[in-house]
C-alpha atoms as a PDB file:
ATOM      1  CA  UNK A   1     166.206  38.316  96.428  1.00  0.00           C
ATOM      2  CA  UNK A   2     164.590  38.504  99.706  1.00  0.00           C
ATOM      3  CA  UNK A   3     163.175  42.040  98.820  1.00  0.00           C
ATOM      4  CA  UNK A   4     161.917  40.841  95.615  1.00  0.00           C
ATOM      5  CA  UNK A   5     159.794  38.196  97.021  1.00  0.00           C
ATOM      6  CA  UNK A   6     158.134  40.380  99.616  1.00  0.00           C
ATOM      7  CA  UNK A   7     157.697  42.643  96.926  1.00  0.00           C
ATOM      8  CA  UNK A   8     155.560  39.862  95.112  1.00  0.00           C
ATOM      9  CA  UNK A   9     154.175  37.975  97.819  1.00  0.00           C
ATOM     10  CA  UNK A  10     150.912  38.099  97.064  1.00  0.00           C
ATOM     11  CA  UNK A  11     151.794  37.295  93.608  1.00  0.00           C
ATOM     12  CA  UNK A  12     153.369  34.134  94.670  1.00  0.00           C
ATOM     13  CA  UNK A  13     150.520  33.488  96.978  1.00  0.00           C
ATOM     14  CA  UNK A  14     148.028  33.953  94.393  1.00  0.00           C
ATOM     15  CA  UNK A  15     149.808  31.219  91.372  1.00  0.00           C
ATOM     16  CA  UNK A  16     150.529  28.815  94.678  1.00  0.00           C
ATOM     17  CA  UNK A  17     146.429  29.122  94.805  1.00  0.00           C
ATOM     18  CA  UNK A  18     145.598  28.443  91.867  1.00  0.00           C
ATOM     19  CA  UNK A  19     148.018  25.895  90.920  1.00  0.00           C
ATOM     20  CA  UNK A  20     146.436  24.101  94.052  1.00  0.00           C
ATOM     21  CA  UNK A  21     143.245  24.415  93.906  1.00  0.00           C
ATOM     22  CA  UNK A  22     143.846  23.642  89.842  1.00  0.00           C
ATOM     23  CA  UNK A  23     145.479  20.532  90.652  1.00  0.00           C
ATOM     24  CA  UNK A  24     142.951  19.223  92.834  1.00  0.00           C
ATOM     25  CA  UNK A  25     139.926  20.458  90.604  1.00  0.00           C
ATOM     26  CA  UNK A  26     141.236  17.915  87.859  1.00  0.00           C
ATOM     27  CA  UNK A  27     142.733  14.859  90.295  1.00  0.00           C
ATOM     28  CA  UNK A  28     142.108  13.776  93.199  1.00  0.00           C
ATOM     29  CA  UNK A  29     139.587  11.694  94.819  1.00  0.00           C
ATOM     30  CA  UNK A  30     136.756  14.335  94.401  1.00  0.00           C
ATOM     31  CA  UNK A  31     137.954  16.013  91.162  1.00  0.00           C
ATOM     32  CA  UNK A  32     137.097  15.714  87.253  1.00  0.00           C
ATOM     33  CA  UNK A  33     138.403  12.540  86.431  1.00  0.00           C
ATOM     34  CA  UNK A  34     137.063  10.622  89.395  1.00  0.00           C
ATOM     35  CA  UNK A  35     133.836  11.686  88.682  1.00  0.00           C
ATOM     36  CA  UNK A  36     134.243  10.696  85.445  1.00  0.00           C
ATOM     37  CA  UNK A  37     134.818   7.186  86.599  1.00  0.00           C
ATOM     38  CA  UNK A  38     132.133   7.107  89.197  1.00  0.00           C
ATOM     39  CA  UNK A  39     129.685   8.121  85.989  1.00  0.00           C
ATOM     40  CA  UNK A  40     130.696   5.122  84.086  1.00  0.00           C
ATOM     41  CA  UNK A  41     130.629   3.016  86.946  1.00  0.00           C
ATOM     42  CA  UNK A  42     127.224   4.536  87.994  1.00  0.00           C
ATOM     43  CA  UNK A  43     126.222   3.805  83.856  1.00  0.00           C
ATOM     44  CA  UNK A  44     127.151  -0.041  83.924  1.00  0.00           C
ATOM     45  CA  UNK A  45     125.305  -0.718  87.497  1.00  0.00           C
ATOM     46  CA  UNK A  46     122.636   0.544  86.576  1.00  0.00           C
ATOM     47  CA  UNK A  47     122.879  -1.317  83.324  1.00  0.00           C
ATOM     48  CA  UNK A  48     123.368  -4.322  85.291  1.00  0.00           C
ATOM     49  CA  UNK A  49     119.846  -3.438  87.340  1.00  0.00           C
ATOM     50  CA  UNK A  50     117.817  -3.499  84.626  1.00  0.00           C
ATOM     51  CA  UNK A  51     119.498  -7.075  83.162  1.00  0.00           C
ATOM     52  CA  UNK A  52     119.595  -8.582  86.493  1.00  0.00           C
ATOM     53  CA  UNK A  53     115.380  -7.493  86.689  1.00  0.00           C
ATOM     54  CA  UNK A  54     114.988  -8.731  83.636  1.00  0.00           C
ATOM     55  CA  UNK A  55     116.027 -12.448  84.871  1.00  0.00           C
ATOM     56  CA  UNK A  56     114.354 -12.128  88.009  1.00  0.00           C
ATOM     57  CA  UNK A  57     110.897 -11.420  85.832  1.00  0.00           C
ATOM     58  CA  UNK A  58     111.484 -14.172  83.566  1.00  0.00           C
ATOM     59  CA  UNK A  59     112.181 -16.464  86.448  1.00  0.00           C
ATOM     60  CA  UNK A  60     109.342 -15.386  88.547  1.00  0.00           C
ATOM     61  CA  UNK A  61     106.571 -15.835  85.626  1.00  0.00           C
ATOM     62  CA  UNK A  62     108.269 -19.355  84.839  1.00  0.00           C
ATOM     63  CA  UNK A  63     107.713 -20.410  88.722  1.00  0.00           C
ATOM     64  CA  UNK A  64     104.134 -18.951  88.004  1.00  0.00           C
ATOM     65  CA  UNK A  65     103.745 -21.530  85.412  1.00  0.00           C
ATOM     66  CA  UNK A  66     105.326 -24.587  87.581  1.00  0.00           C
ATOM     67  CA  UNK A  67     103.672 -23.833  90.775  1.00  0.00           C
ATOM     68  CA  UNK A  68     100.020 -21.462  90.613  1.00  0.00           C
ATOM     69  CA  UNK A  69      98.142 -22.846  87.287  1.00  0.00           C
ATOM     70  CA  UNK A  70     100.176 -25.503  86.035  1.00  0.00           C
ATOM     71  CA  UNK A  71     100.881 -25.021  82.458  1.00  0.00           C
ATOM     72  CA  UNK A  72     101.091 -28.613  80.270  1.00  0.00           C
ATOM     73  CA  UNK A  73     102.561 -26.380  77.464  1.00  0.00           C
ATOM     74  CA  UNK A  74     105.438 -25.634  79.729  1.00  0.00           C
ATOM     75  CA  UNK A  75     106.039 -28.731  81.264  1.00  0.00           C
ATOM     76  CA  UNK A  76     106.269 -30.345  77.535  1.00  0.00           C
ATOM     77  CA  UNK A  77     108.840 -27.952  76.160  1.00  0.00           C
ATOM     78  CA  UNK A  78     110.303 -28.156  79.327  1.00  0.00           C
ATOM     79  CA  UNK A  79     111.042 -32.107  78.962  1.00  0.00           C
ATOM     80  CA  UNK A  80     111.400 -31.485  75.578  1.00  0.00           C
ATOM     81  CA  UNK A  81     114.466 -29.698  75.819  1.00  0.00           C
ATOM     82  CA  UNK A  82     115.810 -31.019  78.954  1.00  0.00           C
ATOM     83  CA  UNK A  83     115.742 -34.394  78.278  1.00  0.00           C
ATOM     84  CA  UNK A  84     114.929 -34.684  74.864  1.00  0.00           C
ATOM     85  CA  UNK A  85     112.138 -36.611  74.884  1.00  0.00           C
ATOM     86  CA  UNK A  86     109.461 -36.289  71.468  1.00  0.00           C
ATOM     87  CA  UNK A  87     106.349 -37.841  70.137  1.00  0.00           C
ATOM     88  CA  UNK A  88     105.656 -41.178  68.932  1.00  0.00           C
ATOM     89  CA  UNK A  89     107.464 -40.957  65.315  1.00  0.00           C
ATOM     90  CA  UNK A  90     108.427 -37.868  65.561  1.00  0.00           C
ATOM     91  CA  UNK A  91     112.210 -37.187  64.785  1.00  0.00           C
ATOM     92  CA  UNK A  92     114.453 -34.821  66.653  1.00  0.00           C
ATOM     93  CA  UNK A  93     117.390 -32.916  65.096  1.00  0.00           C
ATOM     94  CA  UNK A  94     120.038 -31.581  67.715  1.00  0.00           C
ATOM     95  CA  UNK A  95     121.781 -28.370  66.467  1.00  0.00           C
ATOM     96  CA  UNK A  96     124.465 -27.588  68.335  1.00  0.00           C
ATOM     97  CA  UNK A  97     125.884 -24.505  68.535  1.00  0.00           C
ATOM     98  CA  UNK A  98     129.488 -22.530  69.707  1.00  0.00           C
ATOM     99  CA  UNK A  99     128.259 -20.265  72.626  1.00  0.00           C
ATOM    100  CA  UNK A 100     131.476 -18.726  74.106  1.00  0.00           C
END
């Protein structure tokens, strides 16, 4: 037995190889399927960047029109919807809706 395996030792040492490195090039912190992850994760961040700029934008140009150049537009669907408040016979419907 003992002469067979140092008749194949570098046999052996060659499958240990590549059984290791093979293991390690598919799991592992660093290997196929961790990068895998750390793609999708990368994907929805970055997904979340642009939708998070998005709000920031909207809320920036809406502080434009409260605070720089006053817009009475604004202000009046602003109290419109906030406190619904209308017009002098003017009737206002409330549809209400199931947002989850």
């Amino acid at each position: 037995m003992f002469r067979l395996i140092k008749r194949n030792y570098f046999l052996l040492i060659s499958v240990f190889f590549i059984l290791y490195f093979g293991f390690n090039l598919v799991s592992g912190e660093r290997g196929l399927f961790s990068y895998i992850e750390k793609k999708e994760l990368l994907y929805s961040l970055k997904k979340e960047k642009l939708s998070l700029t998005s709000k920031i934008e909207d809320m920036d140009h809406k502080n434009s029109l409260l605070s720089t150049n006053v817009d009475l537009d604004y202000i009046e669907t602003l109290i419109r919807e906030r406190f619904l408040f209308g017009k002098k016979d003017e009737t206002i419907y409330i549809i209400k809706t199931d947002e989850k």
